[in-house]
C-alpha atoms as a PDB file:
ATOM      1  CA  UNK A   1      31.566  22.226 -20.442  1.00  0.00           C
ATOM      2  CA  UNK A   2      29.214  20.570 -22.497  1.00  0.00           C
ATOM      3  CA  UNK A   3      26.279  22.420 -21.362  1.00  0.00           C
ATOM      4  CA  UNK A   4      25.118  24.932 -19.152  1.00  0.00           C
ATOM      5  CA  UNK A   5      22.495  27.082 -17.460  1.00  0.00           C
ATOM      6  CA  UNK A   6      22.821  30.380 -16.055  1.00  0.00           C
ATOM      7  CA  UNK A   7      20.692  31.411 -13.349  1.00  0.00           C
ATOM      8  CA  UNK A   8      19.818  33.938 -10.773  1.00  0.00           C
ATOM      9  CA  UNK A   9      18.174  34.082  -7.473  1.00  0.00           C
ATOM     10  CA  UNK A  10      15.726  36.528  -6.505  1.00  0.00           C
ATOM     11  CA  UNK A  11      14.163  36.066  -2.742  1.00  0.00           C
ATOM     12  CA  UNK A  12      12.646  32.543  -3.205  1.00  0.00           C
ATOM     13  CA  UNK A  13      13.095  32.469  -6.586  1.00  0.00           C
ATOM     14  CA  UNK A  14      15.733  31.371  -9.239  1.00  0.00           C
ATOM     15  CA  UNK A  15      14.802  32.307 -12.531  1.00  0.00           C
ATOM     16  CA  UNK A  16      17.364  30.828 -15.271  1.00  0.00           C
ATOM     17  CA  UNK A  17      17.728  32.309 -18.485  1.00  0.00           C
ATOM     18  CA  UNK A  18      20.110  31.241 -20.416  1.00  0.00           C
ATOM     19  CA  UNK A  19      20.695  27.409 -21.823  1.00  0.00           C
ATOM     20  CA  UNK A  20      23.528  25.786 -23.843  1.00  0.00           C
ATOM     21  CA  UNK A  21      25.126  23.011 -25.251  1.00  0.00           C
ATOM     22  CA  UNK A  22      28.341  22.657 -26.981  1.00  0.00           C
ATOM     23  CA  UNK A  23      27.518  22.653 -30.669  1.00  0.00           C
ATOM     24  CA  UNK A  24      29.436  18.903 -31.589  1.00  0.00           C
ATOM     25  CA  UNK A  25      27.424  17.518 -28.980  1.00  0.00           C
ATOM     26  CA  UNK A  26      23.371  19.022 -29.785  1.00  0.00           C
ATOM     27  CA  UNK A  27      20.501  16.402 -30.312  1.00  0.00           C
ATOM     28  CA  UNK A  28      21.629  14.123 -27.583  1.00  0.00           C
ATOM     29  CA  UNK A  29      19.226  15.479 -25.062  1.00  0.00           C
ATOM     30  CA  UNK A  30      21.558  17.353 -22.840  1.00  0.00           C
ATOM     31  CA  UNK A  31      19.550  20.865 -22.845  1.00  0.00           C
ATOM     32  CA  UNK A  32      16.420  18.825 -21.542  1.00  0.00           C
ATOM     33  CA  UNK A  33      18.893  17.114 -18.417  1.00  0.00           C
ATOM     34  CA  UNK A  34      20.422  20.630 -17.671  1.00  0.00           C
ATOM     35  CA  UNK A  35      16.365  21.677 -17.357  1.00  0.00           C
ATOM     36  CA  UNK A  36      15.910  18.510 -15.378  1.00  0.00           C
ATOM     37  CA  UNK A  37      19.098  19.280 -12.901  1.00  0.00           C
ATOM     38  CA  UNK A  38      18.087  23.556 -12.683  1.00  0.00           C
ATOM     39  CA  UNK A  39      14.910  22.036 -11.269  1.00  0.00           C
ATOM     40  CA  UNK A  40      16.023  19.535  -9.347  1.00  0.00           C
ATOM     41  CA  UNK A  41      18.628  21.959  -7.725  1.00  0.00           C
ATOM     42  CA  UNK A  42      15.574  24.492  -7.091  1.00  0.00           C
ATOM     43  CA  UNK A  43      13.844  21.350  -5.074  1.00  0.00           C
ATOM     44  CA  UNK A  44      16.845  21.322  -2.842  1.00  0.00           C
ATOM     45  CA  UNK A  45      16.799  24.716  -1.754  1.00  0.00           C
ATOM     46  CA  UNK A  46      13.793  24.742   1.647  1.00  0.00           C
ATOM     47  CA  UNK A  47      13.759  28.433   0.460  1.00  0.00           C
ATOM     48  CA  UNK A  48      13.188  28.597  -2.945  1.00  0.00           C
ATOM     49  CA  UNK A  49       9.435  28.069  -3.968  1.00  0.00           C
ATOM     50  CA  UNK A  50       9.412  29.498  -7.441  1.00  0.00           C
ATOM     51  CA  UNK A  51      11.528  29.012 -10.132  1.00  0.00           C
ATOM     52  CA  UNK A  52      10.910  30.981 -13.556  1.00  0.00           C
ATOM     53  CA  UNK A  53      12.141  28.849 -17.280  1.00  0.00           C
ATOM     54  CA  UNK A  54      13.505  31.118 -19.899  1.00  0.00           C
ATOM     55  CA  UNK A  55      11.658  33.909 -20.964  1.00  0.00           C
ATOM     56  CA  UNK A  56       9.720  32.265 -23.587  1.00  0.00           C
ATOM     57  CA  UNK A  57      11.419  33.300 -26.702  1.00  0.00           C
ATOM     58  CA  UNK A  58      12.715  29.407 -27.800  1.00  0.00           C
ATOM     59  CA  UNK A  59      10.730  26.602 -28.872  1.00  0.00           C
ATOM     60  CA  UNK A  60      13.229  23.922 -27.724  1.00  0.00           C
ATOM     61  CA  UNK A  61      13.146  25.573 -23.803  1.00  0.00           C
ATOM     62  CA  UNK A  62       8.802  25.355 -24.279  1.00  0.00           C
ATOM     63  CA  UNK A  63       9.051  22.094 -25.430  1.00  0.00           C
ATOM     64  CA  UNK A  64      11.165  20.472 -22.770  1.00  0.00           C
ATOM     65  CA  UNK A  65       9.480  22.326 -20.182  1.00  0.00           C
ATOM     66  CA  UNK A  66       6.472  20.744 -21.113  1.00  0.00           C
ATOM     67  CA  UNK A  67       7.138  17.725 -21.518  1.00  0.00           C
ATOM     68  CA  UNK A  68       8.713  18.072 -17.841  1.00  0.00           C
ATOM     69  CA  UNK A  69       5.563  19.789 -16.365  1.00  0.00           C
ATOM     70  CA  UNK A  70       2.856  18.966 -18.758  1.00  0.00           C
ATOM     71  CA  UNK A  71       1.192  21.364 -21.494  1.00  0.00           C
ATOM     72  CA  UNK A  72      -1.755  22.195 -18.570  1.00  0.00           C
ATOM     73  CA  UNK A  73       0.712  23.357 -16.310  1.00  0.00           C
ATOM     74  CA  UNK A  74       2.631  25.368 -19.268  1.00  0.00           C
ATOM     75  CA  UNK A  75      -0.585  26.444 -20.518  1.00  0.00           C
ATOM     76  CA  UNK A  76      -1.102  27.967 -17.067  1.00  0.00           C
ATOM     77  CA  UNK A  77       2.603  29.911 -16.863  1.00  0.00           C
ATOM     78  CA  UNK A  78       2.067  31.836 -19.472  1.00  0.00           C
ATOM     79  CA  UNK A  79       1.657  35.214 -18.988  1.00  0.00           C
ATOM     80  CA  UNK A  80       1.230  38.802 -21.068  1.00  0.00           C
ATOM     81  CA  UNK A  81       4.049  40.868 -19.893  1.00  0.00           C
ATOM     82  CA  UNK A  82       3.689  45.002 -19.986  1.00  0.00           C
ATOM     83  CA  UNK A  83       4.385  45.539 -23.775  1.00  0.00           C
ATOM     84  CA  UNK A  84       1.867  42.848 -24.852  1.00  0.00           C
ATOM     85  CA  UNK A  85       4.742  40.529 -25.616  1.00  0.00           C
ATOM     86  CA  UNK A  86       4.204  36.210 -24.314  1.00  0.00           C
ATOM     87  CA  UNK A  87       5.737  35.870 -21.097  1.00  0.00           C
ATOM     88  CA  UNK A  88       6.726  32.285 -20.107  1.00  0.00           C
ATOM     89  CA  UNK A  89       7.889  29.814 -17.041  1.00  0.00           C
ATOM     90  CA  UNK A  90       7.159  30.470 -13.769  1.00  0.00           C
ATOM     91  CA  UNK A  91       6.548  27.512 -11.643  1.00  0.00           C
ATOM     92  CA  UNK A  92       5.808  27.530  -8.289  1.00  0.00           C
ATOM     93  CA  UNK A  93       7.709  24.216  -6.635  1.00  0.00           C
ATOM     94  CA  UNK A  94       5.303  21.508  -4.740  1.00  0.00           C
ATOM     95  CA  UNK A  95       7.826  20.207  -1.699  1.00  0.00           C
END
């Protein structure tokens, strides 16, 4: 595997949370086409409408996400979760 996301699904949603490549092959670009393809899979799905990016805490997941969505459209997923911590990346999917 040279990398990977895990994900769940929750009702319409899948929320992943966990991205990786192999260490020999980093810098190449492959973490931002395994964002591209999570998203792309979500678009398949007629019942998925929401799909939430990581949790926020790494600055390579905000920065590929934006440059997929935009910084006006990150800007607007951010969140304050419960214990005053940033929240980060839910989208909700235009079919």
């Amino acid at each position: 595997v040279a990398s990977h996301v895990f994900w769940q699904r929750h009702g319409n949603e899948l929320r992943a949370f966990s991205f990786n490549t192999r260490e020999d092959l980093r810098g190449r670009g492959l973490v931002y086409s395994t964002v591209k393809d999570f998203i792309k899979h979500a678009h398949l799905q007629d019942e998925i409408t929401r799909i939430r990016i990581g949790a926020g805490g790494h600055e390579a997941i905000r920065g590929i996400v934006e440059k997929v969505y935009g910084s006006e459209r990150l800007q607007n997923s951010l969140h304050v979760k419960p214990r005053g911590d940033l929240g980060f990346g839910y989208f909700d999917l235009e079919k």
